[in-house]
C-alpha atoms as a PDB file:
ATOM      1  CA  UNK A   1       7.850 -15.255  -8.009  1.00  0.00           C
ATOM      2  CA  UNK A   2       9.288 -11.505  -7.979  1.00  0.00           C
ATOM      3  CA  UNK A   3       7.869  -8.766  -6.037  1.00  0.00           C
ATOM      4  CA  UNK A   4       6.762  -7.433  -9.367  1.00  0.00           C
ATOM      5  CA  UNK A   5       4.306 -10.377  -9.713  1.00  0.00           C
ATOM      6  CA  UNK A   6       2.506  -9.952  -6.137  1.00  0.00           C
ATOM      7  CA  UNK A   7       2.259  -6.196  -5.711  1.00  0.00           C
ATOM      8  CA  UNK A   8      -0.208  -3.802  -5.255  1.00  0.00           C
ATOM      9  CA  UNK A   9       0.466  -1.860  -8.343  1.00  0.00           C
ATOM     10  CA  UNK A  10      -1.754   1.363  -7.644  1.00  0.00           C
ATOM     11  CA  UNK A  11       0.132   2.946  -5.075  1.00  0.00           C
ATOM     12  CA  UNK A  12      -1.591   6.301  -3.103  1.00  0.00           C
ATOM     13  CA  UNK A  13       0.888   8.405  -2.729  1.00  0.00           C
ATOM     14  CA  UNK A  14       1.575  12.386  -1.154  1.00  0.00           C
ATOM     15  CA  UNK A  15       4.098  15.095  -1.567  1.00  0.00           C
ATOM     16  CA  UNK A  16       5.943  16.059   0.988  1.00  0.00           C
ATOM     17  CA  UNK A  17       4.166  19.597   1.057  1.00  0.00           C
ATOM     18  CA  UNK A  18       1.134  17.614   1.100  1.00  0.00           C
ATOM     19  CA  UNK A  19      -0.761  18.466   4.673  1.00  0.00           C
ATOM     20  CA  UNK A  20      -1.191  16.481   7.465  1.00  0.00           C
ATOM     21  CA  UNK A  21      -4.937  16.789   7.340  1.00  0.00           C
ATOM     22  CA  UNK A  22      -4.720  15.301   3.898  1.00  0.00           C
ATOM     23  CA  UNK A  23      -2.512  12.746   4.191  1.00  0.00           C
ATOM     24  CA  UNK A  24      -5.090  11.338   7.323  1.00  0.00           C
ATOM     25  CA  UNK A  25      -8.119  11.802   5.113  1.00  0.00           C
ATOM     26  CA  UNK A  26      -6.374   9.765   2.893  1.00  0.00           C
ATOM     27  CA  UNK A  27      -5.647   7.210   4.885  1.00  0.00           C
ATOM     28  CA  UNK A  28      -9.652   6.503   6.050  1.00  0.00           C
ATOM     29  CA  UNK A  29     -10.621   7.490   2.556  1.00  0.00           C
ATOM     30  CA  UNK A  30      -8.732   4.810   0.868  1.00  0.00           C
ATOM     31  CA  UNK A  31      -8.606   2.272   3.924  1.00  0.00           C
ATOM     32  CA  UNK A  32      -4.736   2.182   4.089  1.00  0.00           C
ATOM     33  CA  UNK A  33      -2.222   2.146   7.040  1.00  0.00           C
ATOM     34  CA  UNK A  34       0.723   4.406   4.871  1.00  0.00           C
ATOM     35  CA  UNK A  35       1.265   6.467   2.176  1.00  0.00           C
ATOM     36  CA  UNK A  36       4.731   6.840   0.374  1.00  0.00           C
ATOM     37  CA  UNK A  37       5.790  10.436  -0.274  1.00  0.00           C
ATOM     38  CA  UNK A  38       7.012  11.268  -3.186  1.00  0.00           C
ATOM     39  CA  UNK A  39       8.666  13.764  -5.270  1.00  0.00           C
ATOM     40  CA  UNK A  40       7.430  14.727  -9.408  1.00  0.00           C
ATOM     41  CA  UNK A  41       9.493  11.927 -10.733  1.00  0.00           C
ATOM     42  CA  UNK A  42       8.126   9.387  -8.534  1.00  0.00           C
ATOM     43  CA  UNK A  43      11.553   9.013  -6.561  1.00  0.00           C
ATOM     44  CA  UNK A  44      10.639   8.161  -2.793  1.00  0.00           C
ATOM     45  CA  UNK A  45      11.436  10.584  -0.453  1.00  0.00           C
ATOM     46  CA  UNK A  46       9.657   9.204   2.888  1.00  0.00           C
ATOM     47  CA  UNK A  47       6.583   7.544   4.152  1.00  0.00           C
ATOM     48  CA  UNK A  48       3.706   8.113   6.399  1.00  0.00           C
ATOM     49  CA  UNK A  49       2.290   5.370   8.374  1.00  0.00           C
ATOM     50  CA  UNK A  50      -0.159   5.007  11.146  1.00  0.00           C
ATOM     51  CA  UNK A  51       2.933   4.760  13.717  1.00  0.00           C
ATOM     52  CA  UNK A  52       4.327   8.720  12.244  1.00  0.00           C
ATOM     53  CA  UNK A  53       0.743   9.934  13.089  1.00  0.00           C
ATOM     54  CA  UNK A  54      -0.087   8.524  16.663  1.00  0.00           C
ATOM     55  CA  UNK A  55       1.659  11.284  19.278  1.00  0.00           C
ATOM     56  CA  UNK A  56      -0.430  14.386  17.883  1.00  0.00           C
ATOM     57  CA  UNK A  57      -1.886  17.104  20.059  1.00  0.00           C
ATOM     58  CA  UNK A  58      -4.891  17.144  17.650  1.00  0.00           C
ATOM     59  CA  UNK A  59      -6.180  12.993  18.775  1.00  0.00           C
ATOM     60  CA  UNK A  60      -5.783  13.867  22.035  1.00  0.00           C
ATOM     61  CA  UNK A  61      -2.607  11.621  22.341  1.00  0.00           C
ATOM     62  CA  UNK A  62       0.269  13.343  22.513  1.00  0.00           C
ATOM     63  CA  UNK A  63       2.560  12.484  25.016  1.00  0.00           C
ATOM     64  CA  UNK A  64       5.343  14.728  27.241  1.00  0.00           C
ATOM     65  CA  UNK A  65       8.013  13.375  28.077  1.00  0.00           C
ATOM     66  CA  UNK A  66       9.200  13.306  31.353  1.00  0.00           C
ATOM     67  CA  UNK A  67      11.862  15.845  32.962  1.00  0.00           C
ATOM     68  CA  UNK A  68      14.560  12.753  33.642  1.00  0.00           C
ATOM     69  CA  UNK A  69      14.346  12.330  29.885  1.00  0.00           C
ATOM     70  CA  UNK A  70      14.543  15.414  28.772  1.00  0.00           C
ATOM     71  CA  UNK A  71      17.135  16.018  30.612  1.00  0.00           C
ATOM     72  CA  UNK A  72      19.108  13.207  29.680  1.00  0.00           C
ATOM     73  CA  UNK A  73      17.996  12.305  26.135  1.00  0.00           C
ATOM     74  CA  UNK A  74      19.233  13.154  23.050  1.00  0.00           C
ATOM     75  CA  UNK A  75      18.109  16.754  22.027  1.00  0.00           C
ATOM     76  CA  UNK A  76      18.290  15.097  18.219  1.00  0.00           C
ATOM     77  CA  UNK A  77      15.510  12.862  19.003  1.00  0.00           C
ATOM     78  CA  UNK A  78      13.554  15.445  21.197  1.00  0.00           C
ATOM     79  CA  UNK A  79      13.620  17.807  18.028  1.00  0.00           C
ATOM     80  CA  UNK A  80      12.721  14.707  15.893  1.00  0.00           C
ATOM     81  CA  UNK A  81       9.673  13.924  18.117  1.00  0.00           C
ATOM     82  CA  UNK A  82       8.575  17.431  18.519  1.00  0.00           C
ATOM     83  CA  UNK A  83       8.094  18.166  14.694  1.00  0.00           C
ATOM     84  CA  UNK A  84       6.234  14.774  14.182  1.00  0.00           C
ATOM     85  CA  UNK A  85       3.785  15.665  16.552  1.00  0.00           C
ATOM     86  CA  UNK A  86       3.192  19.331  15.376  1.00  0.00           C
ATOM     87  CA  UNK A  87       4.949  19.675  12.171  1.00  0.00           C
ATOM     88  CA  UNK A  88       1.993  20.477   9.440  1.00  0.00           C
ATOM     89  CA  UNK A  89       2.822  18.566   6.029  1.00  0.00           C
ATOM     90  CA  UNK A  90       3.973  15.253   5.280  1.00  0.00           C
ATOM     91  CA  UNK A  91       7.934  16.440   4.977  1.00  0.00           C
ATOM     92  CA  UNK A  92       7.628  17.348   8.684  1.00  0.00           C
ATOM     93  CA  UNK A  93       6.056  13.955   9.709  1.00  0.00           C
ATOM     94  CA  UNK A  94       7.540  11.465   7.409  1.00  0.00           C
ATOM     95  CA  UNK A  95      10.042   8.564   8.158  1.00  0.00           C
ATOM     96  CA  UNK A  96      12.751   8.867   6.018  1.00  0.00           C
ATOM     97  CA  UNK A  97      15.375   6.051   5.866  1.00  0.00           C
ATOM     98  CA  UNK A  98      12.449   4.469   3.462  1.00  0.00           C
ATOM     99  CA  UNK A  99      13.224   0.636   3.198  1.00  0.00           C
ATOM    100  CA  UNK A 100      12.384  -0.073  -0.495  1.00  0.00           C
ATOM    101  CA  UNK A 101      12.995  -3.391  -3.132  1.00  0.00           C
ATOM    102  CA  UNK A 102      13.500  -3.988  -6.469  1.00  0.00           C
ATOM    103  CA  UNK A 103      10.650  -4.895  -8.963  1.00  0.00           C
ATOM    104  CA  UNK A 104      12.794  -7.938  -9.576  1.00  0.00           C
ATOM    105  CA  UNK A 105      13.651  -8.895  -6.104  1.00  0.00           C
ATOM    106  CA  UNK A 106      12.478 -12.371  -5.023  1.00  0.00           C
ATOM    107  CA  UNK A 107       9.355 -12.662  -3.105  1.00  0.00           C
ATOM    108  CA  UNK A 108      11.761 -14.267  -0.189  1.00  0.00           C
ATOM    109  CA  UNK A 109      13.979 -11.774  -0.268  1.00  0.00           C
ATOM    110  CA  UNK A 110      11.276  -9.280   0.211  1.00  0.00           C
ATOM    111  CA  UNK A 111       9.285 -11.422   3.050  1.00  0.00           C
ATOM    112  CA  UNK A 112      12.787 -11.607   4.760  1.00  0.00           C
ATOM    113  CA  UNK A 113      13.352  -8.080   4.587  1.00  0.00           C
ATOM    114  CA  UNK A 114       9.989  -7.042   6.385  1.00  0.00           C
ATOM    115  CA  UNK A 115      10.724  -9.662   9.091  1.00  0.00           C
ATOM    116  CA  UNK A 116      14.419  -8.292   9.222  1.00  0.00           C
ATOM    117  CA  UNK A 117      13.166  -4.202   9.184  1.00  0.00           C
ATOM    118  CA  UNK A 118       9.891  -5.329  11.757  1.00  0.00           C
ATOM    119  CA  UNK A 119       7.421  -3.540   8.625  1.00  0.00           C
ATOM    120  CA  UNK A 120       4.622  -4.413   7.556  1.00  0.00           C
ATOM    121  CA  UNK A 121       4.725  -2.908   3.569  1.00  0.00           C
ATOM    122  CA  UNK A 122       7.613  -1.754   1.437  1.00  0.00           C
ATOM    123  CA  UNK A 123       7.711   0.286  -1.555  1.00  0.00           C
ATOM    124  CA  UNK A 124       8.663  -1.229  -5.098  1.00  0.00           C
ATOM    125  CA  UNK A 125      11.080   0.844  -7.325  1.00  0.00           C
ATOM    126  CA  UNK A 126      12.203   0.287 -10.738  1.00  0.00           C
ATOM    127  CA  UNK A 127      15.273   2.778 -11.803  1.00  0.00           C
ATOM    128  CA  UNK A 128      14.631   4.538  -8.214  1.00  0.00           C
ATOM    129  CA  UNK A 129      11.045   5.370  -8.863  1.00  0.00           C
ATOM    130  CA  UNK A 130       7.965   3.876  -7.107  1.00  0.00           C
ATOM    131  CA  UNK A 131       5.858   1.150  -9.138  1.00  0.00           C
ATOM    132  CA  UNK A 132       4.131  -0.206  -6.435  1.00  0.00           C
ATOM    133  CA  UNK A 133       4.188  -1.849  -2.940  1.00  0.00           C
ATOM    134  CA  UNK A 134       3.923  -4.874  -1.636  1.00  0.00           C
ATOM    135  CA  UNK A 135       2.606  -5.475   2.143  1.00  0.00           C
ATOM    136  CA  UNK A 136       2.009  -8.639   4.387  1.00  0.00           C
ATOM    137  CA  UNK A 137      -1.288  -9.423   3.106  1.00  0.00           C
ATOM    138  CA  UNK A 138       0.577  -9.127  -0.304  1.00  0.00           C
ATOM    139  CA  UNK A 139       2.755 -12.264   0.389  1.00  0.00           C
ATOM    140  CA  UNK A 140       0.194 -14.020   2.091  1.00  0.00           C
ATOM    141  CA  UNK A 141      -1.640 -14.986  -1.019  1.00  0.00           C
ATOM    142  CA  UNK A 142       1.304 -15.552  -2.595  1.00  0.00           C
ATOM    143  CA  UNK A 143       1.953 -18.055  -0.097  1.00  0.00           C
ATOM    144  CA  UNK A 144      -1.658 -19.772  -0.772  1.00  0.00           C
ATOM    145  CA  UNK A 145      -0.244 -19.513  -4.719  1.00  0.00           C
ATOM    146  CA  UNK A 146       2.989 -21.656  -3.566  1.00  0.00           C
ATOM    147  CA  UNK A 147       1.094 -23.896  -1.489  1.00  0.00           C
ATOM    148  CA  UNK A 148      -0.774 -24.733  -4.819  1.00  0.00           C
ATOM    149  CA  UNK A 149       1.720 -24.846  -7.031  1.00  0.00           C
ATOM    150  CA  UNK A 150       1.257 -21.744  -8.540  1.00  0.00           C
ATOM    151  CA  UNK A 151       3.616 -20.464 -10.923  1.00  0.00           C
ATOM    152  CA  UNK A 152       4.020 -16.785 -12.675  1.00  0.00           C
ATOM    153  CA  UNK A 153       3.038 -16.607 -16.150  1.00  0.00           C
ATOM    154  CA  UNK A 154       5.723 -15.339 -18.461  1.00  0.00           C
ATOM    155  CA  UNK A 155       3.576 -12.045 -19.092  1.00  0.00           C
ATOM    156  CA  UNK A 156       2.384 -11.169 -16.060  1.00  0.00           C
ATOM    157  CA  UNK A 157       4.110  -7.956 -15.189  1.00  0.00           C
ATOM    158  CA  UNK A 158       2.460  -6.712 -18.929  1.00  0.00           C
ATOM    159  CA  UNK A 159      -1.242  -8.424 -18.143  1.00  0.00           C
ATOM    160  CA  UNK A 160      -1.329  -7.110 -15.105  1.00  0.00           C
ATOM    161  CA  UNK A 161      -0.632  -3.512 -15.738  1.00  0.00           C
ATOM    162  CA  UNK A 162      -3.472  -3.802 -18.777  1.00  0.00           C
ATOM    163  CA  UNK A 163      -5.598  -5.807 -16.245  1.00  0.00           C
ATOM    164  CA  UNK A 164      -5.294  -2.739 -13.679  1.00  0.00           C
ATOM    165  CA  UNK A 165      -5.297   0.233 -16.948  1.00  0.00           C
ATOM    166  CA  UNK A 166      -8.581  -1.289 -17.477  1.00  0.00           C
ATOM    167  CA  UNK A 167      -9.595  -0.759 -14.372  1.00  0.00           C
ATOM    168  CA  UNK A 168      -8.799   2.535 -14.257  1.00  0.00           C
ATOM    169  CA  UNK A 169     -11.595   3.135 -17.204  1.00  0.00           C
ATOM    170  CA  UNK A 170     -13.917   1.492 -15.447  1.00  0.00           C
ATOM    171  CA  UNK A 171     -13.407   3.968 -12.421  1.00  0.00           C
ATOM    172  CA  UNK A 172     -12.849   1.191 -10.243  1.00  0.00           C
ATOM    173  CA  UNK A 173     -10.408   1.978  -7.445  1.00  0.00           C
ATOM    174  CA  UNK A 174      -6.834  -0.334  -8.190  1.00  0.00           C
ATOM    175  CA  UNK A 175      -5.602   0.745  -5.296  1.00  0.00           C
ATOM    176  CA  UNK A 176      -7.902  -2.242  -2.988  1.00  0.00           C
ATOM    177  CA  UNK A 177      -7.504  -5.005  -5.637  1.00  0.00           C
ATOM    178  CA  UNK A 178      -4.696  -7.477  -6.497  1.00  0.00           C
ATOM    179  CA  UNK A 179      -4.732  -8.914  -9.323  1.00  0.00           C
ATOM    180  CA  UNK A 180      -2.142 -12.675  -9.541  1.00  0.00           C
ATOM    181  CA  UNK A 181      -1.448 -13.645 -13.252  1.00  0.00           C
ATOM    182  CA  UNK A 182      -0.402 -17.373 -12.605  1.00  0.00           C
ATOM    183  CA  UNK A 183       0.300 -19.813 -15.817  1.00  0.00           C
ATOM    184  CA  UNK A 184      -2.951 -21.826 -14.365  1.00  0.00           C
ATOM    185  CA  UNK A 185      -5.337 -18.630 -13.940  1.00  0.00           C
ATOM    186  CA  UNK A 186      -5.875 -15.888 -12.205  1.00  0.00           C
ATOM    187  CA  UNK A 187      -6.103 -14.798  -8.601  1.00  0.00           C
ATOM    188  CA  UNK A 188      -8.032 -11.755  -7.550  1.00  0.00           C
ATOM    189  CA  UNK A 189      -7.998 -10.118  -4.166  1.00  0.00           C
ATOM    190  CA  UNK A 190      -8.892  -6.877  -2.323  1.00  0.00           C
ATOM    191  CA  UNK A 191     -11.913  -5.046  -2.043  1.00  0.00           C
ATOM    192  CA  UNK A 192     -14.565  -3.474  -4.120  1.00  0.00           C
ATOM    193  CA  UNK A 193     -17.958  -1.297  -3.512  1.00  0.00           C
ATOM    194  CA  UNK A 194     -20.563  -3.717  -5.046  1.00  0.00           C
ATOM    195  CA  UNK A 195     -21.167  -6.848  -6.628  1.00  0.00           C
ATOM    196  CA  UNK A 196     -21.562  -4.621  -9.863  1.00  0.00           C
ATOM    197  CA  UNK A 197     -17.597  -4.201  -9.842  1.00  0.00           C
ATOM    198  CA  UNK A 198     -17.003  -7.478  -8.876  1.00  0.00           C
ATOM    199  CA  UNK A 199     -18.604  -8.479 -12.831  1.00  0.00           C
ATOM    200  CA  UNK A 200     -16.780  -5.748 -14.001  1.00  0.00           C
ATOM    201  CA  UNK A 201     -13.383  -6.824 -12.329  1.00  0.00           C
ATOM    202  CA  UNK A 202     -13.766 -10.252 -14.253  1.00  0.00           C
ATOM    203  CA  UNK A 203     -14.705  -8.646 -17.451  1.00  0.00           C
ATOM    204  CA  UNK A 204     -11.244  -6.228 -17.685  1.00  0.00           C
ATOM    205  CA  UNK A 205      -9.294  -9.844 -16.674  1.00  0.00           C
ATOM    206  CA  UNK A 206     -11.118 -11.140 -19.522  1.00  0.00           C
ATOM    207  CA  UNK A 207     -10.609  -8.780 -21.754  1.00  0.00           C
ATOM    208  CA  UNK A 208      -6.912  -9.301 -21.552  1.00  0.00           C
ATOM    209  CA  UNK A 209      -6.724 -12.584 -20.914  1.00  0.00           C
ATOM    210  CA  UNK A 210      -9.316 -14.308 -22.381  1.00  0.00           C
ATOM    211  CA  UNK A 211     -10.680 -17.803 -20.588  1.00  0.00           C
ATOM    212  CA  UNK A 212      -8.768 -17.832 -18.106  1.00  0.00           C
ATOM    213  CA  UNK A 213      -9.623 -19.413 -14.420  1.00  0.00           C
ATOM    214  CA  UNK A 214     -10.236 -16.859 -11.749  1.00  0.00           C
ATOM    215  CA  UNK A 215     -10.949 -17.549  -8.646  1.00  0.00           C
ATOM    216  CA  UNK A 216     -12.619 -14.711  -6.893  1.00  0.00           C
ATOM    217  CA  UNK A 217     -11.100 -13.785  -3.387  1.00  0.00           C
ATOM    218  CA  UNK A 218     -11.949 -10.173  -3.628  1.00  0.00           C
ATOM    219  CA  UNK A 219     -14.851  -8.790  -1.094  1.00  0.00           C
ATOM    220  CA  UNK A 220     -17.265  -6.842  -1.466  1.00  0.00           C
ATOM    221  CA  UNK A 221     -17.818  -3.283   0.744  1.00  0.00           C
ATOM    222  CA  UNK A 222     -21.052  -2.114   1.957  1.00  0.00           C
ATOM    223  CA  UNK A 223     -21.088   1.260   1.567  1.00  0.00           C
ATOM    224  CA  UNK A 224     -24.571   1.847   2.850  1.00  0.00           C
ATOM    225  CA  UNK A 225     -23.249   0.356   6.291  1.00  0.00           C
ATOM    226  CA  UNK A 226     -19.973   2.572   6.228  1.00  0.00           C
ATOM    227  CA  UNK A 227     -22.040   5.789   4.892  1.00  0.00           C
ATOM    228  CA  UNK A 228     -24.454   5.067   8.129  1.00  0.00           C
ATOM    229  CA  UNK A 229     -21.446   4.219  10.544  1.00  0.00           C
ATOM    230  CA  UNK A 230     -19.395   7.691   9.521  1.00  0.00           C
ATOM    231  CA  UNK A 231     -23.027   9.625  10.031  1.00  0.00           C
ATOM    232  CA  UNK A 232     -22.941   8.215  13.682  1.00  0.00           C
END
C-alpha cells in the first residue's frame, strides 16, 4: 500500500493571512487537531496544530517565562515564542519545517517517519502540492487491511477520488470519511451527521464501483447532542 491509497483526501486547509480566530473555529468546526497552510497553488507553507495554539493570552494559558531563562535563553526562541502566542494570522503561528511525503511513498515509510518526527499526521504532496494527509488513525486501518490480507486495487487512487467527487455533490463533508478501495471491497471510515448519509455514502461507492463489499466502519454524529452540549 502507498500513502496515496490510505489518505484522507479532503484536506482543510488556511492561508497564512488566514486569522487565528479562524483557523480555531476551524478546528472545532471540522473536529480536527491541524490545519496545513497553504499558498494559491496548493504548495505547503506551514501547519497549525493544537500544540502551535496552546500558550495564548486569549485561553487563559499563556505562560512567562522565568527571569533565569530569559536571561540565559536564546533571544531566537524568545522571539519565536512571543509571536506564537500573540501573533494574529496563521503565518505568525505556524510551524514551518512542515514534514511532508510523497503520494507514492510506502505506507511504512510513512508510519516510520511519524514515529521518527514524534507527529501524529503528515501532509501528502504530489509535484510539491498538497493532495491529502494521512494521520495515525489513517494507518491504523490500514493495519486492520494487512492483518486481513487486504490488498490495493489497481484503480484505487482514480475510484477513490470519484468515490469522494461524489461526495462532494451530495454535500457530505469528505473531510471525516475514508474511503479504502481494496481488490476484495471496500473499507469505509470516519464520521458522518446521520444515518441518512451513511445510505448515501454507500450509494456514491456504488455508483463507482458497482457490487462491491463494504464494510461499514464509519459512525454516525449526533448533532442534536453536540447542538445541546455547545448551547451549555
Amino acid at each position: 500500500m502507498k500513502a496515496k491509497d490510505i489518505m484522507t483526501v479532503a484536506v482543510v486547509t488556511a492561508a497564512p493571512e488566514t486569522p487565528v480566530e479562524s483557523i480555531v473555529k476551524s478546528m472545532l468546526d471540522h473536529r480536527i487537531s491541524a490545519i496545513p497552510i497553504v499558498d494559491d497553488e496548493q504548495r505547503v507553507l506551514g501547519i497549525v496544530s493544537e500544540g502551535d495554539l496552546m500558550n495564548r493570552p486569549e485561553a487563559q494559558t499563556y505562560r512567562r517565562r522565568s527571569w533565569w531563562l530569559s536571561m540565559f535563553g536564546d533571544p531566537h526562541r524568545r522571539e519565536a515564542d512571543f509571536e506564537k502566542a500573540f501573533g494574529r494570522t496563521a503565518a505568525d503561528v505556524m510551524t514551518r519545517k512542515v514534514v511532508t511525503v510523497h503520494e507514492d511513498d510506502t505506507v511504512g515509510s510513512v508510519a516510520e517517519t511519524l514515529e521518527r518526527r514524534h507527529i501524529k499526521r503528515v501532509p501528502v504532496v504530489r509535484d510539491g502540492r498538497l493532495v491529502g494527509i494521512v494521520s495515525r488513525s489513517n494507518l491504523l486501518q490500514c493495519v486492520g487491511q494487512l492483518y486481513k490480507g487486504g490488498v490495493p486495487d489497481d484503480d484505487s487512487a482514480a475510484q477513490r477520488k470519484e468515490i469522494y467527487a461524489r461526495l462532494s455533490e451530495a454535500g457530505i463533508r469528505t473531510y471525516a470519511i475514508n474511503v479504502i478501495v481494496l481488490a476484495n471491497g471496500v473499507e469505509l471510515w470516519g464520521i458522518v451527521d446521520s444515518a441518512e448519509q451513511v445510505k448515501i455514502v454507500k450509494m456514491a461507492v456504488a455508483s463507482v464501483l458497482g457490487d462491491k463489499p463494504i464494510q461499514d466502519h464509519l459512525a454516525v454524529l449526533d448533532t442534536r447532542a453536540a447542538a445541546v452540549r455547545a448551547g451549555m
